[in-house]
Each structure stands twice: as structure tokens, then as C-alpha cells.
PDB file of N, CA and C in Angstrom:
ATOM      1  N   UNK A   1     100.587  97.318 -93.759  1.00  0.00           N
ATOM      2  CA  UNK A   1     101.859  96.891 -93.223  1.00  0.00           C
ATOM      3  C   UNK A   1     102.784  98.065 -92.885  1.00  0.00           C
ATOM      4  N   UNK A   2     102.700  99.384 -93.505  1.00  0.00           N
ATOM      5  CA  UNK A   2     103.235 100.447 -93.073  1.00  0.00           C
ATOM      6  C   UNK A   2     103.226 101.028 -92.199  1.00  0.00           C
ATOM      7  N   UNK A   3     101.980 100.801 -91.314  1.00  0.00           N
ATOM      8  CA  UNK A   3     101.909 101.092 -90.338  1.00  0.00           C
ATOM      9  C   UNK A   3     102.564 100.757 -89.336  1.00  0.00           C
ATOM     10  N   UNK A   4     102.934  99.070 -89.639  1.00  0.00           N
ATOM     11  CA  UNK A   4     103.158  98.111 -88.505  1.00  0.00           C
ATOM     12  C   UNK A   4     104.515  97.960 -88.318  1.00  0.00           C
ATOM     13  N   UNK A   5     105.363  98.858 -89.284  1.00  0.00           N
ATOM     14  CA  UNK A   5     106.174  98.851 -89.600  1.00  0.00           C
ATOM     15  C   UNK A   5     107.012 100.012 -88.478  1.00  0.00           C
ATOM     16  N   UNK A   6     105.810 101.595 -88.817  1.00  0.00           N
ATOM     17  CA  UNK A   6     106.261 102.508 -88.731  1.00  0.00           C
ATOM     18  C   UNK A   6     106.219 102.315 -86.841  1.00  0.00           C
ATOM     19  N   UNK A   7     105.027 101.995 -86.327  1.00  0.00           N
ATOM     20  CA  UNK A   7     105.122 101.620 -85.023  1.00  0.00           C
ATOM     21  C   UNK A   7     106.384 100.634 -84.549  1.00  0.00           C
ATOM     22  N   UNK A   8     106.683  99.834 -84.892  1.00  0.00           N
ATOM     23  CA  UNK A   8     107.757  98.632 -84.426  1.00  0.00           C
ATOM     24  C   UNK A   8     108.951  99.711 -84.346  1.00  0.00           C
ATOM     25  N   UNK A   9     109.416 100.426 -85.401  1.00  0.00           N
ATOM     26  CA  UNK A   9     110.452 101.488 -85.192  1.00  0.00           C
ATOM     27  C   UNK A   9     110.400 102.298 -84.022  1.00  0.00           C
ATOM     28  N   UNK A  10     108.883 102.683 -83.557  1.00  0.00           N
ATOM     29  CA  UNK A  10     108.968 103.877 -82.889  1.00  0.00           C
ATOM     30  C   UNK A  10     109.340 102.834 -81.371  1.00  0.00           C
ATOM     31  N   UNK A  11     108.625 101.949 -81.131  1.00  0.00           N
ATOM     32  CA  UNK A  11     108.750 100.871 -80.263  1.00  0.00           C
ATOM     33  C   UNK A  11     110.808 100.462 -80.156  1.00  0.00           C
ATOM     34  N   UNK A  12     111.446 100.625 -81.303  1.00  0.00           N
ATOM     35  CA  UNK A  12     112.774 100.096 -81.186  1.00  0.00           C
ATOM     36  C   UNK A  12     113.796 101.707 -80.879  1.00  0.00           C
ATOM     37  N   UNK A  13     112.469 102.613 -80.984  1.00  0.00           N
ATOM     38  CA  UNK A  13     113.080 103.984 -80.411  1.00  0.00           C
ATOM     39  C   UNK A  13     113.406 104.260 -79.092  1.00  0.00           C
ATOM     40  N   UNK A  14     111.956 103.933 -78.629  1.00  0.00           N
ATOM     41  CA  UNK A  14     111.888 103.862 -76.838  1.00  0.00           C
ATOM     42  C   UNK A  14     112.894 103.116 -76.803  1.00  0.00           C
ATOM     43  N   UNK A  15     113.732 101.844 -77.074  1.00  0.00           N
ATOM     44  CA  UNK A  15     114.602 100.814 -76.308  1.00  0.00           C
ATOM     45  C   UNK A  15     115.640 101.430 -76.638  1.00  0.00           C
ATOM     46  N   UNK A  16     115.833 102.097 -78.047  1.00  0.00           N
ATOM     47  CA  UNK A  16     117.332 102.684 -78.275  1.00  0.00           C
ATOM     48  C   UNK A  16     117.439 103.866 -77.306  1.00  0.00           C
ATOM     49  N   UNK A  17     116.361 104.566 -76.531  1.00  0.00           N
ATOM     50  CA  UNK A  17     116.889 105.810 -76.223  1.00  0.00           C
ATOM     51  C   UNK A  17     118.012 105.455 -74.536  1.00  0.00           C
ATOM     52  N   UNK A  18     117.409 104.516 -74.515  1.00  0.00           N
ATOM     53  CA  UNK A  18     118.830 104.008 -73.134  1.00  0.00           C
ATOM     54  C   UNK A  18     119.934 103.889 -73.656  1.00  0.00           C
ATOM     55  N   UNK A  19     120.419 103.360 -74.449  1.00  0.00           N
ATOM     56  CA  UNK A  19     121.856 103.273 -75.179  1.00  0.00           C
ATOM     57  C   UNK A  19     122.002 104.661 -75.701  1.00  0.00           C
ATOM     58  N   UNK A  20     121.221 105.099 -76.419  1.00  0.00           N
ATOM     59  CA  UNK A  20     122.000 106.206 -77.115  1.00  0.00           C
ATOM     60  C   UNK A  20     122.468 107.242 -75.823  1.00  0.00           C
ATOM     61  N   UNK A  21     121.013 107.812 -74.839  1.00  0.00           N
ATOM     62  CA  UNK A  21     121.852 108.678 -73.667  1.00  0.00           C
ATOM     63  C   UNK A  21     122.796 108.376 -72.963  1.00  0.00           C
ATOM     64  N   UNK A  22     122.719 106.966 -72.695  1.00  0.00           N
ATOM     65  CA  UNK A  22     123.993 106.511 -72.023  1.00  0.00           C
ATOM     66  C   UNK A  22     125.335 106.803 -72.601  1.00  0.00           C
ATOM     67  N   UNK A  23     125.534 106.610 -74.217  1.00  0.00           N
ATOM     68  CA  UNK A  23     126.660 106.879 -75.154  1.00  0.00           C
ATOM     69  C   UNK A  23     126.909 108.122 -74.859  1.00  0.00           C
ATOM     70  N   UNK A  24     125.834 109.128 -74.769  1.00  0.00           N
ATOM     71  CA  UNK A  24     126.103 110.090 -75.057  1.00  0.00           C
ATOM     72  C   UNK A  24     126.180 111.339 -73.960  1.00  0.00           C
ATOM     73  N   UNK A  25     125.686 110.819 -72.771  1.00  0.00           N
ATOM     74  CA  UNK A  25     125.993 111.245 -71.773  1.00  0.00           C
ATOM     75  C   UNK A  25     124.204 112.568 -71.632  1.00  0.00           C
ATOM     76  N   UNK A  26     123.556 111.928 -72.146  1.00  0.00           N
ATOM     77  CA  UNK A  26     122.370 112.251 -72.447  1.00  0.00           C
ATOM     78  C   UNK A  26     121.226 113.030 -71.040  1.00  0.00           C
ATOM     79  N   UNK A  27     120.879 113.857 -71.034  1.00  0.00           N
ATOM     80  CA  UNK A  27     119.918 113.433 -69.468  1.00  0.00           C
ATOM     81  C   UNK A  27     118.679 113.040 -70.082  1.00  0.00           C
ATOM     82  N   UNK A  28     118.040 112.236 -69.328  1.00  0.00           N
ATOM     83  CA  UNK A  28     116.478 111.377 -69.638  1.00  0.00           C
ATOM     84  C   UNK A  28     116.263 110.195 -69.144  1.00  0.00           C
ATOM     85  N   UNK A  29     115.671 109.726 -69.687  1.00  0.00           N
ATOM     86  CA  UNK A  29     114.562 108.547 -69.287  1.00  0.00           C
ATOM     87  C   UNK A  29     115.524 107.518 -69.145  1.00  0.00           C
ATOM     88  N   UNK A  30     115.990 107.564 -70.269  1.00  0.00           N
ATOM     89  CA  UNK A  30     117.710 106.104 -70.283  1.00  0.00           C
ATOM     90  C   UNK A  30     118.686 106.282 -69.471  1.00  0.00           C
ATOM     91  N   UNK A  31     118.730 107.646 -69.534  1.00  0.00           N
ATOM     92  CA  UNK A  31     120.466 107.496 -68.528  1.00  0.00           C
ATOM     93  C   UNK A  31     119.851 107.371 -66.919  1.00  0.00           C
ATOM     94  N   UNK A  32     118.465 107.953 -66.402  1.00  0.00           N
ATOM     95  CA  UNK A  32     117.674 107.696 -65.191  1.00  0.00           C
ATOM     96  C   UNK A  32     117.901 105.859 -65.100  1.00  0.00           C
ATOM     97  N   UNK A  33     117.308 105.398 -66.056  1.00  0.00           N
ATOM     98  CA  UNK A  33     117.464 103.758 -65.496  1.00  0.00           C
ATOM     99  C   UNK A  33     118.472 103.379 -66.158  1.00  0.00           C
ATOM    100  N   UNK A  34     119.479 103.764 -66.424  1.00  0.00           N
ATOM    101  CA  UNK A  34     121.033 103.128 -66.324  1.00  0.00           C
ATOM    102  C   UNK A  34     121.198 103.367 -64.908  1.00  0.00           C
ATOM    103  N   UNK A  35     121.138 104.516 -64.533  1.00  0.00           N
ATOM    104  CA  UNK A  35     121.559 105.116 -63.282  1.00  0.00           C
ATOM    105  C   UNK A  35     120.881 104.284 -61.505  1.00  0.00           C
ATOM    106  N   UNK A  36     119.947 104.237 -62.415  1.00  0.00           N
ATOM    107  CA  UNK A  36     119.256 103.109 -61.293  1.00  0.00           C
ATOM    108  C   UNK A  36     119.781 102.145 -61.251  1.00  0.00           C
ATOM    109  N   UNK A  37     119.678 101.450 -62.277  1.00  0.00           N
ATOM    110  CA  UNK A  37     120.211  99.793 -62.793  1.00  0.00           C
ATOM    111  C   UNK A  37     121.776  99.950 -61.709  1.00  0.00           C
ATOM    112  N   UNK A  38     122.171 100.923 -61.587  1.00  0.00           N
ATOM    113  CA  UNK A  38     123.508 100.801 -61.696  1.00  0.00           C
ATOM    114  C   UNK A  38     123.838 101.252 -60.029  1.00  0.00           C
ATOM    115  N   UNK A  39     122.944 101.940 -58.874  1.00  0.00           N
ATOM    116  CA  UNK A  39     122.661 102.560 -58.369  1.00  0.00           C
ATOM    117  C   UNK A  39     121.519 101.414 -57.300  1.00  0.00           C
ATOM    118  N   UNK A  40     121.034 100.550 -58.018  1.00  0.00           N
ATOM    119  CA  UNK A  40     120.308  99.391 -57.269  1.00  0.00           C
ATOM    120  C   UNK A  40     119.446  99.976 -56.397  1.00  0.00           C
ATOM    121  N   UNK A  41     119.541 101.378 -57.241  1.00  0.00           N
ATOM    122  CA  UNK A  41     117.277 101.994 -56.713  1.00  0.00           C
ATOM    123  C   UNK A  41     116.265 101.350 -57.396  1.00  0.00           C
ATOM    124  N   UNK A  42     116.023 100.291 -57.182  1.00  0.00           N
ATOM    125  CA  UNK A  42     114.786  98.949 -57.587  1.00  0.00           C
ATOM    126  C   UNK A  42     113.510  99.731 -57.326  1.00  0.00           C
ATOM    127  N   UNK A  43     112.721 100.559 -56.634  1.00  0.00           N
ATOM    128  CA  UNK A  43     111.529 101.168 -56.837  1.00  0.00           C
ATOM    129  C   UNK A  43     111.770 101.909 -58.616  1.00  0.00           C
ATOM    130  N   UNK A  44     112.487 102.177 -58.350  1.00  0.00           N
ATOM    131  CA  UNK A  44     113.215 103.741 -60.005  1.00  0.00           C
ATOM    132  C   UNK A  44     112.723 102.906 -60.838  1.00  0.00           C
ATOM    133  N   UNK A  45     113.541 102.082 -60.749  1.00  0.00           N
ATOM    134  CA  UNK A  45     113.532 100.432 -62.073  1.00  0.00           C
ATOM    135  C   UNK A  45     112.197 100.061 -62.369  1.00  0.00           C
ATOM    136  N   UNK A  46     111.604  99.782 -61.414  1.00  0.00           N
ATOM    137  CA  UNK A  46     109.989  99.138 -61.795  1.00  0.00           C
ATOM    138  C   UNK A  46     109.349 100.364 -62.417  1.00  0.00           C
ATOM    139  N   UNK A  47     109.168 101.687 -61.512  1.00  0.00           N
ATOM    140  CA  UNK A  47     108.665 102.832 -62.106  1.00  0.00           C
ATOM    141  C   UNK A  47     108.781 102.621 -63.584  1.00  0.00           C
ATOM    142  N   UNK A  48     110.492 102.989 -63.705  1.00  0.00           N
ATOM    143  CA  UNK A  48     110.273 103.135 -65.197  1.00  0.00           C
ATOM    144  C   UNK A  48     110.455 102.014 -66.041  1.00  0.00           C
ATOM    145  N   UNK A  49     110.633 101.238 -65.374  1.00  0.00           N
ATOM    146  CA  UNK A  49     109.866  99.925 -66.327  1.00  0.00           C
ATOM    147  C   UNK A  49     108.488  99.762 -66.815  1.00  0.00           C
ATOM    148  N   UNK A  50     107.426 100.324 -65.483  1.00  0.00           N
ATOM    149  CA  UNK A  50     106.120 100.422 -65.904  1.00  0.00           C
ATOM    150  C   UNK A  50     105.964 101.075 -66.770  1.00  0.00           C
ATOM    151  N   UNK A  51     106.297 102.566 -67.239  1.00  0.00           N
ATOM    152  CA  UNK A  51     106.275 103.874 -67.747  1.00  0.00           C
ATOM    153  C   UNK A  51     106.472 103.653 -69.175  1.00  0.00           C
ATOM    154  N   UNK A  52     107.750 102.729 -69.258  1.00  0.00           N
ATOM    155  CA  UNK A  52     108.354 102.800 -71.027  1.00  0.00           C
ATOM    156  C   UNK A  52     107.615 101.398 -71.389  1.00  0.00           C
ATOM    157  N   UNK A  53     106.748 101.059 -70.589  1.00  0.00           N
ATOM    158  CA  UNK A  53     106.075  99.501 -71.117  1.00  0.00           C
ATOM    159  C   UNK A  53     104.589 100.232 -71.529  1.00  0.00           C
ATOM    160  N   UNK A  54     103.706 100.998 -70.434  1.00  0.00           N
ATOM    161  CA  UNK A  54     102.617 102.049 -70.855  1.00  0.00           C
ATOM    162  C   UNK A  54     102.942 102.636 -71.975  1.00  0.00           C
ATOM    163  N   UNK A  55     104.043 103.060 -72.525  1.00  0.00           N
ATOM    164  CA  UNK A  55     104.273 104.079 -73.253  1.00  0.00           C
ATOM    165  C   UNK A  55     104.013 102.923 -74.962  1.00  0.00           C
ATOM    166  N   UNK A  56     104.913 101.806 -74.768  1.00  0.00           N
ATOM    167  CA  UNK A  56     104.592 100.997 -75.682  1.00  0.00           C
ATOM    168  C   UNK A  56     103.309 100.578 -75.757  1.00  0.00           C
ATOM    169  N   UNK A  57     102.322  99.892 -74.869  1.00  0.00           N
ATOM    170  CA  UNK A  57     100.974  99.678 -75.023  1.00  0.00           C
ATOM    171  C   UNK A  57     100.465 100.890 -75.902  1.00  0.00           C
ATOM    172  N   UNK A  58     100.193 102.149 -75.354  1.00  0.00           N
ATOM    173  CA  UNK A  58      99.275 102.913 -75.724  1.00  0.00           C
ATOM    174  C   UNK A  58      99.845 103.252 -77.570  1.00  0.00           C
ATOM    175  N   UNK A  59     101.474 103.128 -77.438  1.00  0.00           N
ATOM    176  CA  UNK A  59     102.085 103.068 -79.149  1.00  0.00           C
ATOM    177  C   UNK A  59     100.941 101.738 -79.615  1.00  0.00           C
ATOM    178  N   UNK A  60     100.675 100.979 -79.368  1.00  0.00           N
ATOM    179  CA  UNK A  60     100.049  99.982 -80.265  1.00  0.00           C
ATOM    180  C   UNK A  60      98.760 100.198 -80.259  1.00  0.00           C
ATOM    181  N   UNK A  61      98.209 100.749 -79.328  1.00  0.00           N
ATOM    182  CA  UNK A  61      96.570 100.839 -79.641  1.00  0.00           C
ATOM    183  C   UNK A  61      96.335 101.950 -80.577  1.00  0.00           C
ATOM    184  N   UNK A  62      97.423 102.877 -80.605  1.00  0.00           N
ATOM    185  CA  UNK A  62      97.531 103.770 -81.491  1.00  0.00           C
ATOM    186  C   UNK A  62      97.101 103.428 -82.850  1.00  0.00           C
ATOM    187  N   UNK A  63      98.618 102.466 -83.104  1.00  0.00           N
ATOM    188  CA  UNK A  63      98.363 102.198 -84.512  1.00  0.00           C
ATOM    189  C   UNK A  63      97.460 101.185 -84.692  1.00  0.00           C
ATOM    190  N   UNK A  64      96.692 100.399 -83.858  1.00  0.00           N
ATOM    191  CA  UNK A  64      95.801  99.132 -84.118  1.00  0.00           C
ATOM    192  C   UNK A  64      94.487 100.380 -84.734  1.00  0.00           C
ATOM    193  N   UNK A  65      94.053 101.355 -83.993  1.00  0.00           N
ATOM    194  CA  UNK A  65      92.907 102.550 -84.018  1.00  0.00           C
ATOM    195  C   UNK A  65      93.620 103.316 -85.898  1.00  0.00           C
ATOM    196  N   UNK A  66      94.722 103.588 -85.899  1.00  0.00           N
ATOM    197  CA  UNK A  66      95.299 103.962 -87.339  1.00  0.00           C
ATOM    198  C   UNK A  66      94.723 102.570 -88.485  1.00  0.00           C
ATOM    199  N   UNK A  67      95.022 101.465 -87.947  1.00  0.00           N
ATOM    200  CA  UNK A  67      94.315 100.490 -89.271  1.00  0.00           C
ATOM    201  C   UNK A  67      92.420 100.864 -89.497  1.00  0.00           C
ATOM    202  N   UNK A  68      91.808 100.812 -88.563  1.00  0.00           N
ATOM    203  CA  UNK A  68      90.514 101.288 -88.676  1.00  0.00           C
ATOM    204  C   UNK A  68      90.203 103.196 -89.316  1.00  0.00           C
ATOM    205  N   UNK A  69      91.057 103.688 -89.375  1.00  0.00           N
ATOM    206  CA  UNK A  69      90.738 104.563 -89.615  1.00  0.00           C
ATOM    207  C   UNK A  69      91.474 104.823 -90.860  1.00  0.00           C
ATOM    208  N   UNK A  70      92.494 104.184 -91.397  1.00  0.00           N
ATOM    209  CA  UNK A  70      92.947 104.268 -92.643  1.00  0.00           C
ATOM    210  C   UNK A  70      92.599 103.152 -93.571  1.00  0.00           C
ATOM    211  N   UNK A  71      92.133 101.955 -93.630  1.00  0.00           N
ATOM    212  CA  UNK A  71      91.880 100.908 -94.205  1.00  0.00           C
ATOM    213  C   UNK A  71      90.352 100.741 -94.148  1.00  0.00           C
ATOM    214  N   UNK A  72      89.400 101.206 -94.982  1.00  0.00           N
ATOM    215  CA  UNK A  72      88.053 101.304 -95.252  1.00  0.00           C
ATOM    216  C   UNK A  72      87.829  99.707 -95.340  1.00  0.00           C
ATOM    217  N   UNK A  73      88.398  99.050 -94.929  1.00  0.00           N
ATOM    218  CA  UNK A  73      87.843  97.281 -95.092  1.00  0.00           C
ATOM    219  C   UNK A  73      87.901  96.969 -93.922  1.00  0.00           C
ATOM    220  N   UNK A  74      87.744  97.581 -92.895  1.00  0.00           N
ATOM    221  CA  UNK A  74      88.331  97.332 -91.661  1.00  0.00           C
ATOM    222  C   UNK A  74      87.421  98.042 -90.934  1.00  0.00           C
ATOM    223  N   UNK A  75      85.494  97.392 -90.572  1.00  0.00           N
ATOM    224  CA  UNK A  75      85.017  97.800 -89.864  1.00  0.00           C
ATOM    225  C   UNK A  75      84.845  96.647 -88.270  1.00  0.00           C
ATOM    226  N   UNK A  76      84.210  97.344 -87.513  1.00  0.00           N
ATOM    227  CA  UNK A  76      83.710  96.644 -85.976  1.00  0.00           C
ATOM    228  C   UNK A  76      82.727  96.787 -86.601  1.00  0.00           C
ATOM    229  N   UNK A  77      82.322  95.317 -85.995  1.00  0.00           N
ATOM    230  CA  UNK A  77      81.498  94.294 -86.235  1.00  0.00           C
ATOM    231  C   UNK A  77      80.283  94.503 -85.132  1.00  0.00           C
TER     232      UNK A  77
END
């Protein structure tokens, strides 16, 4: 469960990092699609919509590959 734990955080990281650069006047990935959002460059938007959604997939296969390799009860069949 620590795992699933530690991933869901990193997952509520990617979503916080738009708010926090935005607060903070940040340059990156968040203040780019505020800037879009806001700017109604709709190619930008999907881009990085695709991008921070890839970024979450590959976070979960991560840790799904971390249960098999840390939990010895946990072989493929």
C-alpha cells in the first residue's frame, strides 16, 4: 500500500504543479497551460494535456512493475 500511496502523491504533484507556478509566477509546464488555457492556443492544450496524462500512465506502470519487484508473492503467471 506504500507504494500506492507514494505514486497517488507523485500523480497529485503533476496536478499541483499548475497552481503552484501559476501562484508563483513559476516558468514550466503549468504556467505554459495556464497561459494557453488563457490565450485559447487549443493545439498547446491538447499537447500538454497528452504529455502530463503520458507522464501519469508511465507513473503507474512504474509502480504496478515496483509491486512485482518488491512483493515476493507477486509472480506472472
Amino acid at each position: 500500500p506504500m507504494v500506492t500511496v507514494i505514486g497517488l502523491n507523485m500523480v497529485g504533484l503533476i496536478g499541483g504543479a499548475v497552481v503552484t507556478e501559476t501562484v508563483f509566477s513559476l516558468p514550466g509546464v503549468g504556467t505554459l497551460l495556464t497561459t494557453s488555457i488563457l490565450g485559447k492556443d487549443f493545439p498547446m492544450v491538447q499537447g500538454l494535456i497528452v504529455e502530463i496524462t503520458f507522464a501519469v500512465v508511465v507513473l503507474n506502470l512504474v509502480i504496478d512493475l515496483l509491486y512485482g519487484a518488491l512483493d515476493p508473492r507477486i509472480k506472472v503467471a
